[in-house]
PDB file of N, CA and C in Angstrom:
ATOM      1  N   UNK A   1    -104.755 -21.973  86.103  1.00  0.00           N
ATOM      2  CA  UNK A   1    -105.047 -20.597  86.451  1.00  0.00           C
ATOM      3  C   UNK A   1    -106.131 -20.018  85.535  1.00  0.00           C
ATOM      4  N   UNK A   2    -105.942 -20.281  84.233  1.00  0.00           N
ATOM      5  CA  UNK A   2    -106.819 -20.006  83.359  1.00  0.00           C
ATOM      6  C   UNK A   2    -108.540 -20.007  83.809  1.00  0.00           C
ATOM      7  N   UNK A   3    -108.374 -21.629  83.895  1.00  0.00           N
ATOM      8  CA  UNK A   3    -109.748 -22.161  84.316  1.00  0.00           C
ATOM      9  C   UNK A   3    -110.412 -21.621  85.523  1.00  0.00           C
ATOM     10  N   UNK A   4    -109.581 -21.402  86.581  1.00  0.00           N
ATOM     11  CA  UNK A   4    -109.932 -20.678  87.246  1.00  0.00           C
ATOM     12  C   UNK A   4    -110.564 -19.442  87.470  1.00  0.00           C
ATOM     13  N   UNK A   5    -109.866 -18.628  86.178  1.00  0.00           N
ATOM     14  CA  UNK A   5    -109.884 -17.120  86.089  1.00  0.00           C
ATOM     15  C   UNK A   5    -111.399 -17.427  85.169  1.00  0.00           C
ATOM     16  N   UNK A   6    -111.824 -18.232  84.592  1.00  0.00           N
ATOM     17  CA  UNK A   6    -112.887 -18.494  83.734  1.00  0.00           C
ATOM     18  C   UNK A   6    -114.255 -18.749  84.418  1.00  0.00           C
ATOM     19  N   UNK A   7    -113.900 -19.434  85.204  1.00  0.00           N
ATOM     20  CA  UNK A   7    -114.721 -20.003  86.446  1.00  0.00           C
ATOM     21  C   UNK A   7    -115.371 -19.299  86.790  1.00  0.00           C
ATOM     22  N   UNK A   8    -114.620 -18.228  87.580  1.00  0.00           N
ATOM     23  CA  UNK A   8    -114.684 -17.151  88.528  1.00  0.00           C
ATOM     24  C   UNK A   8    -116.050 -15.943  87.856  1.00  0.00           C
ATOM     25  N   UNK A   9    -115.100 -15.833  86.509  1.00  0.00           N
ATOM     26  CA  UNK A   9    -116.248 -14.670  85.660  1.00  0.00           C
ATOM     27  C   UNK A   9    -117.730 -15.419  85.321  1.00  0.00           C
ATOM     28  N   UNK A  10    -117.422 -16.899  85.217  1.00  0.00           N
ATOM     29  CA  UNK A  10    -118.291 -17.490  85.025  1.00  0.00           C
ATOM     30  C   UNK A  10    -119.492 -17.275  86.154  1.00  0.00           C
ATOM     31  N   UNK A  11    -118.884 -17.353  87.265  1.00  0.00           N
ATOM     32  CA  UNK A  11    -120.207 -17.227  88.484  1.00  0.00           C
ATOM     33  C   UNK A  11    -120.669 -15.713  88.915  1.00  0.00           C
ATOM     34  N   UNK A  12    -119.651 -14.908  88.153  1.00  0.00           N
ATOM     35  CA  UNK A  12    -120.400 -13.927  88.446  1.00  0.00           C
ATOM     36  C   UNK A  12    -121.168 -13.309  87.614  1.00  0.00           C
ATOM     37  N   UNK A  13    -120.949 -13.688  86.756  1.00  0.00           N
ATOM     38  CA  UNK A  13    -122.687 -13.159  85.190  1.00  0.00           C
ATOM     39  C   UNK A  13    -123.323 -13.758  85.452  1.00  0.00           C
ATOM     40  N   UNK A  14    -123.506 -15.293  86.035  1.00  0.00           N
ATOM     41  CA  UNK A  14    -124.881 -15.916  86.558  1.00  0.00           C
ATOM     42  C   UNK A  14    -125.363 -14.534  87.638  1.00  0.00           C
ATOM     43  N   UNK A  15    -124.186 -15.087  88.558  1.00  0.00           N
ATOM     44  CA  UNK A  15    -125.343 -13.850  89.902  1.00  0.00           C
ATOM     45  C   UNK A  15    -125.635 -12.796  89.518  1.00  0.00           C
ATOM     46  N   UNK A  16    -125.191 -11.961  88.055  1.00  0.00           N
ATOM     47  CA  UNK A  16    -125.768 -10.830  87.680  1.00  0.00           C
ATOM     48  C   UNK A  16    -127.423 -11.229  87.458  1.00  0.00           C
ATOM     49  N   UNK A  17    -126.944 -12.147  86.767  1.00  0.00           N
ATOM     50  CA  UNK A  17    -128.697 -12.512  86.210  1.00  0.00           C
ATOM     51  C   UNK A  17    -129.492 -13.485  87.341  1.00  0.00           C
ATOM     52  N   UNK A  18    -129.496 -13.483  88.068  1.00  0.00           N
ATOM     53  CA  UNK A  18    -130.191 -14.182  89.249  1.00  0.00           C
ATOM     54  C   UNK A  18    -130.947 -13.096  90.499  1.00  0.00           C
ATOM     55  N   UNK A  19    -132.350 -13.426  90.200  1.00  0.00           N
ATOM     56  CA  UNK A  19    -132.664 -12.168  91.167  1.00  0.00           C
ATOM     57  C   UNK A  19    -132.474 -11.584  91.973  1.00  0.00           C
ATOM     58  N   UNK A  20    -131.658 -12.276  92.850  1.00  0.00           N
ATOM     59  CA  UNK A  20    -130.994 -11.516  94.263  1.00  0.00           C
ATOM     60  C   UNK A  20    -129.813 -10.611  93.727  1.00  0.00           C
ATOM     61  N   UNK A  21    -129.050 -11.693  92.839  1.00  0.00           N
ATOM     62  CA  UNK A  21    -127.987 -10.757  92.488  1.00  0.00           C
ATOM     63  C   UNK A  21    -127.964  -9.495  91.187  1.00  0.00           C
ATOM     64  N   UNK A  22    -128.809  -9.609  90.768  1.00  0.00           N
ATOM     65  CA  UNK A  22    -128.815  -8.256  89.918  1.00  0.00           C
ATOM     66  C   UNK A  22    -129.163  -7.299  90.684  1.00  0.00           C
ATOM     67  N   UNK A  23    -130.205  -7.214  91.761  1.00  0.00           N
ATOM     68  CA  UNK A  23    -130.321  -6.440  92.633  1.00  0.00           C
ATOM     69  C   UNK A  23    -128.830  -5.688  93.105  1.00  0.00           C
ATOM     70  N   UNK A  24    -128.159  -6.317  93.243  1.00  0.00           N
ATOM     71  CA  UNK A  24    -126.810  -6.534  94.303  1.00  0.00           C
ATOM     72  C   UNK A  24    -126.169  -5.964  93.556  1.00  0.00           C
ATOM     73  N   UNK A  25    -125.420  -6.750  92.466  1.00  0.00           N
ATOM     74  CA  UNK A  25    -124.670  -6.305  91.160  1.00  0.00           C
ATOM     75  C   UNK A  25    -125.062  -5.143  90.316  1.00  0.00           C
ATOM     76  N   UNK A  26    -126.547  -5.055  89.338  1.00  0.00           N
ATOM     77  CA  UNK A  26    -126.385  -4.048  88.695  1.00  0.00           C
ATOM     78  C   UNK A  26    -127.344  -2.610  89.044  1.00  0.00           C
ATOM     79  N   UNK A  27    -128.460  -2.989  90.521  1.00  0.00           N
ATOM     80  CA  UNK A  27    -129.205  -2.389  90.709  1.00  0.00           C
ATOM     81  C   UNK A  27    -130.413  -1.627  90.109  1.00  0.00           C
ATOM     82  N   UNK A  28    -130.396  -2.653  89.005  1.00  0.00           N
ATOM     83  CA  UNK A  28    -131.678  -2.215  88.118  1.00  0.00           C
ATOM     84  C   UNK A  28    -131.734  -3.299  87.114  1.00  0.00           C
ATOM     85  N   UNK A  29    -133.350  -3.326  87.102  1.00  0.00           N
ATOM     86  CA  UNK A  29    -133.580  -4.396  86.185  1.00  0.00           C
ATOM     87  C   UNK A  29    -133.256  -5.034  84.854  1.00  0.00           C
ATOM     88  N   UNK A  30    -132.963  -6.229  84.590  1.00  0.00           N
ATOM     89  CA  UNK A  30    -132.359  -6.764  83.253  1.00  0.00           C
ATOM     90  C   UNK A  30    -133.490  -7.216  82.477  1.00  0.00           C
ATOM     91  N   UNK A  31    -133.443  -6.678  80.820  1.00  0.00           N
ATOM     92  CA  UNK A  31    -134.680  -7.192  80.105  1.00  0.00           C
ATOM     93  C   UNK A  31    -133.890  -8.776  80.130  1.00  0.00           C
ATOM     94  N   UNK A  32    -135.339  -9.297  79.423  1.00  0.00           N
ATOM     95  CA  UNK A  32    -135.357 -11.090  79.325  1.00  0.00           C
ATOM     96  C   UNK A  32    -134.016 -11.373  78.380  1.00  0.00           C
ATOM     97  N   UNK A  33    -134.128 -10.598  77.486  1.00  0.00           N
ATOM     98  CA  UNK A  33    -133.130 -11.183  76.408  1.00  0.00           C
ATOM     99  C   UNK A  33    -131.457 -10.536  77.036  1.00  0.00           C
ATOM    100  N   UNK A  34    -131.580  -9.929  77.558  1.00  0.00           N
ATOM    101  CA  UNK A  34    -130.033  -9.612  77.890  1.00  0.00           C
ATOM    102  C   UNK A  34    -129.870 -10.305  79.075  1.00  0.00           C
ATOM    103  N   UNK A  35    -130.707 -10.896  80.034  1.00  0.00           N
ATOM    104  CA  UNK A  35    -130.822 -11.914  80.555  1.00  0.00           C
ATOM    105  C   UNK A  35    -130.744 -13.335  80.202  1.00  0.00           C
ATOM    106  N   UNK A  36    -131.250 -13.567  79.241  1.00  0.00           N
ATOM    107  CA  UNK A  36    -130.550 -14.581  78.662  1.00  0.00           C
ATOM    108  C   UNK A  36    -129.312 -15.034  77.464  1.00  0.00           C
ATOM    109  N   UNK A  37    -128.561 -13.375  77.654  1.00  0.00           N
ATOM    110  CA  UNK A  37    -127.318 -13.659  76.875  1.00  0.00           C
ATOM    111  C   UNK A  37    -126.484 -13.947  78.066  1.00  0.00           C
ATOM    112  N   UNK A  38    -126.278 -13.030  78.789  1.00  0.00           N
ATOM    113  CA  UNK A  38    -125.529 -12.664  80.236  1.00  0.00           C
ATOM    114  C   UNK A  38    -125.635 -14.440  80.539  1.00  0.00           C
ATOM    115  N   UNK A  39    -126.820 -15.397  80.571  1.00  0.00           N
ATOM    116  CA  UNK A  39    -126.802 -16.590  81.608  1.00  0.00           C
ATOM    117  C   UNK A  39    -125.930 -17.281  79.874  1.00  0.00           C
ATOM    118  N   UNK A  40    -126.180 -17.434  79.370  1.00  0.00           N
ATOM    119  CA  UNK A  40    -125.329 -17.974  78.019  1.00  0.00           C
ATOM    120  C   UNK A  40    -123.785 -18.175  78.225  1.00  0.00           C
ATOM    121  N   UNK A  41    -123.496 -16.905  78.097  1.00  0.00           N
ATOM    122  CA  UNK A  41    -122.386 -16.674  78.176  1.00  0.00           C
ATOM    123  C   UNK A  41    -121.760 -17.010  79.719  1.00  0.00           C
ATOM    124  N   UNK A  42    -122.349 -16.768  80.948  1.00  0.00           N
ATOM    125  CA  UNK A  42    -121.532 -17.740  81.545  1.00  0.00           C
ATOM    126  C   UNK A  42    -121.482 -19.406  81.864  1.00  0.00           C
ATOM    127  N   UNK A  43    -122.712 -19.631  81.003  1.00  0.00           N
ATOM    128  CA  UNK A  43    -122.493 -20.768  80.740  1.00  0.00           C
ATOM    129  C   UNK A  43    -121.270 -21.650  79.961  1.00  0.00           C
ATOM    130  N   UNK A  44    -121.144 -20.553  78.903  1.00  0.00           N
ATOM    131  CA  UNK A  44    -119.603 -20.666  77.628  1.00  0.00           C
ATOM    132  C   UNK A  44    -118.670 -21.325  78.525  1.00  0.00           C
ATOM    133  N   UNK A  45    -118.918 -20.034  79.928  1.00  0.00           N
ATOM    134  CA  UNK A  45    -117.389 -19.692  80.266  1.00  0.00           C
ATOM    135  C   UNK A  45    -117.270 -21.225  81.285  1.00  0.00           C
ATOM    136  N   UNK A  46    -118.387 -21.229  82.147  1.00  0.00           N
ATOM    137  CA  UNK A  46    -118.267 -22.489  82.880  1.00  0.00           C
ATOM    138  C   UNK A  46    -117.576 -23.830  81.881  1.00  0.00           C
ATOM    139  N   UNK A  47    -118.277 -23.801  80.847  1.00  0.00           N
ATOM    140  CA  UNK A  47    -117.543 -25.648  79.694  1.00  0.00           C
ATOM    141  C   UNK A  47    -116.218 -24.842  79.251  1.00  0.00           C
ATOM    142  N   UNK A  48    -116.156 -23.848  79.198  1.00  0.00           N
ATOM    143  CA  UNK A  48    -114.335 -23.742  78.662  1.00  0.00           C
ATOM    144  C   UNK A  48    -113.614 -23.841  80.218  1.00  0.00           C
ATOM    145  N   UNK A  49    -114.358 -23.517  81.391  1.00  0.00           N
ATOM    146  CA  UNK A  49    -113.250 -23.764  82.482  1.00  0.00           C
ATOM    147  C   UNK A  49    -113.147 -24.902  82.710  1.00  0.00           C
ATOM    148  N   UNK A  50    -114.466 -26.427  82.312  1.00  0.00           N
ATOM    149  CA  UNK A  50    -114.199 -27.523  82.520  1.00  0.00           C
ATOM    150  C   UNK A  50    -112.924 -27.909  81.145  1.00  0.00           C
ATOM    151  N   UNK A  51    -113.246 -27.735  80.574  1.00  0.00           N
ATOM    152  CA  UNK A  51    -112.277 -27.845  79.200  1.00  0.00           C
ATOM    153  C   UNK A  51    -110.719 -27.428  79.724  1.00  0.00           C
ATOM    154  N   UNK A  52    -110.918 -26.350  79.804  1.00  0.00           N
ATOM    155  CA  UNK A  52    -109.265 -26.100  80.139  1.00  0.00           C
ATOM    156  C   UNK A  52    -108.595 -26.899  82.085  1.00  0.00           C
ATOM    157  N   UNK A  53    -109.814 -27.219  82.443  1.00  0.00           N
ATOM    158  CA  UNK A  53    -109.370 -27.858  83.131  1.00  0.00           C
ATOM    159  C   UNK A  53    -109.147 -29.631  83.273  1.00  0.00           C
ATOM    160  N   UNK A  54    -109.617 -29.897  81.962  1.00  0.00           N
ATOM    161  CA  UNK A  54    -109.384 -31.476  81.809  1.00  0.00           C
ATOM    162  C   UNK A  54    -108.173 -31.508  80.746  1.00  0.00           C
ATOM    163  N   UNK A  55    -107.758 -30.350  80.494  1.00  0.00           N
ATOM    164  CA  UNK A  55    -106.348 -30.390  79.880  1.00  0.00           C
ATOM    165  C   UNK A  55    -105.267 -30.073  80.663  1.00  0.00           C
ATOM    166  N   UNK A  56    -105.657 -29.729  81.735  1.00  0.00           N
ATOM    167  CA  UNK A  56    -104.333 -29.269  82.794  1.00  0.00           C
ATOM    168  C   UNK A  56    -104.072 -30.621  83.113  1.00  0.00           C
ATOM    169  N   UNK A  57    -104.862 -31.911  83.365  1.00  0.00           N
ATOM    170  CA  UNK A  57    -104.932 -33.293  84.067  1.00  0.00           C
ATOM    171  C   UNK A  57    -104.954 -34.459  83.132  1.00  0.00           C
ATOM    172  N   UNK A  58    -103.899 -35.202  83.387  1.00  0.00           N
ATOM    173  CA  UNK A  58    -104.198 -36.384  82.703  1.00  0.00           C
ATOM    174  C   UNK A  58    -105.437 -37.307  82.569  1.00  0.00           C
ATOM    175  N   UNK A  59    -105.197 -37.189  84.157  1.00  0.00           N
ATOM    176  CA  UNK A  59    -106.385 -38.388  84.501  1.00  0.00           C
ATOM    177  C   UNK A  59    -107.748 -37.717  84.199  1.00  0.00           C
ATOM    178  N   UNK A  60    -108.834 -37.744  83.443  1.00  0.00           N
ATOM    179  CA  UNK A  60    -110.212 -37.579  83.422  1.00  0.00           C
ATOM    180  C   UNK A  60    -110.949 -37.249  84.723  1.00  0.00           C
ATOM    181  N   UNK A  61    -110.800 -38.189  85.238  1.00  0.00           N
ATOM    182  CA  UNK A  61    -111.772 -38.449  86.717  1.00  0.00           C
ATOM    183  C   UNK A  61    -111.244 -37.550  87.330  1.00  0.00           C
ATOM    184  N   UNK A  62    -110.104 -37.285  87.664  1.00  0.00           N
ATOM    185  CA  UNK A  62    -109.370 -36.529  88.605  1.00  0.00           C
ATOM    186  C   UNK A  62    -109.346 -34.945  88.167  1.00  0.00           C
ATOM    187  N   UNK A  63    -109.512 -34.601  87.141  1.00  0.00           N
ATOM    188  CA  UNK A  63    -109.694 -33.099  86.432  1.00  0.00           C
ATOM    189  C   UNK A  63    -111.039 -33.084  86.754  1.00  0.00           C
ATOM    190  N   UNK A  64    -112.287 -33.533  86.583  1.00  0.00           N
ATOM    191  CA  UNK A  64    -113.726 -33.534  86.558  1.00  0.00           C
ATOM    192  C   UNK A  64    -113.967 -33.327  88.394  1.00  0.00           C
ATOM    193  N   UNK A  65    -113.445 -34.116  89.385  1.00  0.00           N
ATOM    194  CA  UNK A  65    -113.828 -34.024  90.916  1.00  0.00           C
ATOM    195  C   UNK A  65    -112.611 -32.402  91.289  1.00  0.00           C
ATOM    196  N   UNK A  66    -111.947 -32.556  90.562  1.00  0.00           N
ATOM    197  CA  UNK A  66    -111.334 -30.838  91.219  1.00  0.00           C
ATOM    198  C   UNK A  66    -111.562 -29.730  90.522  1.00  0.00           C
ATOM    199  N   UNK A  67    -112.414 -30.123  89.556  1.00  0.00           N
ATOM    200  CA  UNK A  67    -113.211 -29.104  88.766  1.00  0.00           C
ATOM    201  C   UNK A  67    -114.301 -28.399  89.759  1.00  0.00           C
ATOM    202  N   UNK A  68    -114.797 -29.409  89.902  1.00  0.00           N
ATOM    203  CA  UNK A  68    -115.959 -29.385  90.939  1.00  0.00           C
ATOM    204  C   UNK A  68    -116.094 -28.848  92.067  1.00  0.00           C
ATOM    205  N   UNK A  69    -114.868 -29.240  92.978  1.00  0.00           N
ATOM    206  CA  UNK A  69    -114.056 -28.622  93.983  1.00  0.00           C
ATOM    207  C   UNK A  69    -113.694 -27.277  93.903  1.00  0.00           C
ATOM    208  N   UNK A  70    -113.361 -26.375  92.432  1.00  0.00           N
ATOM    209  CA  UNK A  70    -112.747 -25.334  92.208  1.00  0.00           C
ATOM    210  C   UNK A  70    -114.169 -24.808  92.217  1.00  0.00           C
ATOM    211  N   UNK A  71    -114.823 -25.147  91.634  1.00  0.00           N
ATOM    212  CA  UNK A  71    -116.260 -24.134  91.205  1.00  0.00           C
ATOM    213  C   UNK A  71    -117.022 -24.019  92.514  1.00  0.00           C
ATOM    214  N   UNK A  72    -116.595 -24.905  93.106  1.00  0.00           N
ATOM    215  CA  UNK A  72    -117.617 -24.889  94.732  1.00  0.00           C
ATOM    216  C   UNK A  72    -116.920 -23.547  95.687  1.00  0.00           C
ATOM    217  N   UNK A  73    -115.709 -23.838  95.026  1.00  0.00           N
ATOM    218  CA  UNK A  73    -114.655 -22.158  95.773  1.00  0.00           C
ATOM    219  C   UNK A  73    -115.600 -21.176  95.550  1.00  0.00           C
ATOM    220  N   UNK A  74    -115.310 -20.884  93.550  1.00  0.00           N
ATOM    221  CA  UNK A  74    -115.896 -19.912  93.311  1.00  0.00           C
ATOM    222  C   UNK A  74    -117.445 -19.790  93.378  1.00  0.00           C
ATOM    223  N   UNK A  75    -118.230 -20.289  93.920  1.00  0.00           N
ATOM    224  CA  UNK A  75    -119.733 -20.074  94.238  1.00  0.00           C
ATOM    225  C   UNK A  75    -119.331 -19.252  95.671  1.00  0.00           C
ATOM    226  N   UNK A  76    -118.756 -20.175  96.708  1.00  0.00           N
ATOM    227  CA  UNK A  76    -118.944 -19.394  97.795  1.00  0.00           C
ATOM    228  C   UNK A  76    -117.853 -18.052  97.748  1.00  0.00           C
ATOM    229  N   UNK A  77    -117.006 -17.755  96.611  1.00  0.00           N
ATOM    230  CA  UNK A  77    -116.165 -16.178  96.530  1.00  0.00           C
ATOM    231  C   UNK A  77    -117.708 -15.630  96.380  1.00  0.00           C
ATOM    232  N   UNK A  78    -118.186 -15.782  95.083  1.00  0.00           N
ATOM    233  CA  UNK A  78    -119.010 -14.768  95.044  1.00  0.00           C
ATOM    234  C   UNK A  78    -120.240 -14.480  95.516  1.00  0.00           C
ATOM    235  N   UNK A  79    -121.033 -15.760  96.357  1.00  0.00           N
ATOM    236  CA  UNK A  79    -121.731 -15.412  97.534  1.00  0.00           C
ATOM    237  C   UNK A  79    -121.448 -13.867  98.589  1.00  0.00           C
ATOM    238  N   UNK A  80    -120.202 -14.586  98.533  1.00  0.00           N
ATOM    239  CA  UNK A  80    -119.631 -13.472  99.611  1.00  0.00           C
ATOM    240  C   UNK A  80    -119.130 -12.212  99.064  1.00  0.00           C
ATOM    241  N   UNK A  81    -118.567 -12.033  98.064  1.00  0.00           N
ATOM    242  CA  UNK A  81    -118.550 -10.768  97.076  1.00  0.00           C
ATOM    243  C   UNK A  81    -120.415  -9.916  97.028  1.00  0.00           C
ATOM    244  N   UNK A  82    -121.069 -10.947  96.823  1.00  0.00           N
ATOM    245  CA  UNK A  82    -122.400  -9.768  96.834  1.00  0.00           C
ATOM    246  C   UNK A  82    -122.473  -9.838  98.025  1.00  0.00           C
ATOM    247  N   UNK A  83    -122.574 -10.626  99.071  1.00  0.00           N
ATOM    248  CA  UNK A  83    -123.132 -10.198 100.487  1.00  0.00           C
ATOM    249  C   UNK A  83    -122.422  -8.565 100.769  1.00  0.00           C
ATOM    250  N   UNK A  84    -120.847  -8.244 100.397  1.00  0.00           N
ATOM    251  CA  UNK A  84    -120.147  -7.525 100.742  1.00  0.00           C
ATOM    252  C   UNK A  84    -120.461  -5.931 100.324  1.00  0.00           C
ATOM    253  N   UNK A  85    -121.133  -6.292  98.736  1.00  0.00           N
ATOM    254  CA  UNK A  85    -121.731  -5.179  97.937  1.00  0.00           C
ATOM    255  C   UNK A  85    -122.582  -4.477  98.970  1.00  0.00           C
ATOM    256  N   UNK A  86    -123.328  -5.691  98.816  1.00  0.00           N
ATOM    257  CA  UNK A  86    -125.037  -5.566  99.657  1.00  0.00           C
ATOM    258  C   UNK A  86    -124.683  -4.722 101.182  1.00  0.00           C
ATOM    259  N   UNK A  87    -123.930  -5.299 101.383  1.00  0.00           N
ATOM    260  CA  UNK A  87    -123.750  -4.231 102.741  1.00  0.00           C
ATOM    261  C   UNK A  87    -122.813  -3.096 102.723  1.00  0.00           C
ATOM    262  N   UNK A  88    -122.094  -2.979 102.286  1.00  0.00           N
ATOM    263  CA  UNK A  88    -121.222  -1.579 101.735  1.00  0.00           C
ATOM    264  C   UNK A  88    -122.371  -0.220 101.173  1.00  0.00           C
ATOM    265  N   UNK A  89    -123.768  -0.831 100.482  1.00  0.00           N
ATOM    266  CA  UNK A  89    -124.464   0.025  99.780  1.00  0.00           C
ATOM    267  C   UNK A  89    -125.960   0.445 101.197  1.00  0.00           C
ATOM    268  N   UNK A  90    -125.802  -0.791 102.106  1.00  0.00           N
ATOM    269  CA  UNK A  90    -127.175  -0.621 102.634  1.00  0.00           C
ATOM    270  C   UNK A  90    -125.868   0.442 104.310  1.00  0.00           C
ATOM    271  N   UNK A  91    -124.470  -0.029 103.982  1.00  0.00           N
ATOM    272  CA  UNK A  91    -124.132   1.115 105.790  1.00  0.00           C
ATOM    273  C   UNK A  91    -123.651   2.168 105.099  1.00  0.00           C
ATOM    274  N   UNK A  92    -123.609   2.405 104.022  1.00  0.00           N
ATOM    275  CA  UNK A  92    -122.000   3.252 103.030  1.00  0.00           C
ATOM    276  C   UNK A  92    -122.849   4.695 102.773  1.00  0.00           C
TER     277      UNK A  92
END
């Protein structure tokens, strides 16, 4: 659950800092350097969700392919979390 919950925050400070999604997310521009703490830090968070997720699993191989599997969730949650922004702000 952890890893999960890590994951999750993890993909969404990338899409803060990714041009479509800061648009989306903070609606105004990010300087370079807080741009590159914001991508840092969910970088942290991505190796502690692989981390805490190769401790939930014995097997190596098998923690690493449903790692993978989990993060592919959370890309398409938060695809769809900004699409949802994005249109709540452009009918709302």
């Amino acid at each position: 659950m952890a890893a999960i919950l890590c994951g999750q925050c993890a993909m969404l400070l990338l899409a803060m800092v990714s041009v479509r999604g800061s648009g989306i997310l903070l609606r105004k521009a990010v300087t370079p350097l807080a741009c590159r703490c914001v991508r840092a830090a969910g970088i942290v968070l991505l190796g502690l969700s692989f981390l805490l997720q190769m401790q939930t699993v014995q097997t190596p191989v098998i923690a690493a392919i449903n790692w993978v599997g989990v993060i592919s969730i959370e890309i398409v949650m938060t695809a769809l979390t900004c699409t949802v922004i994005k249109n709540i702000r452009e009918n709302g």
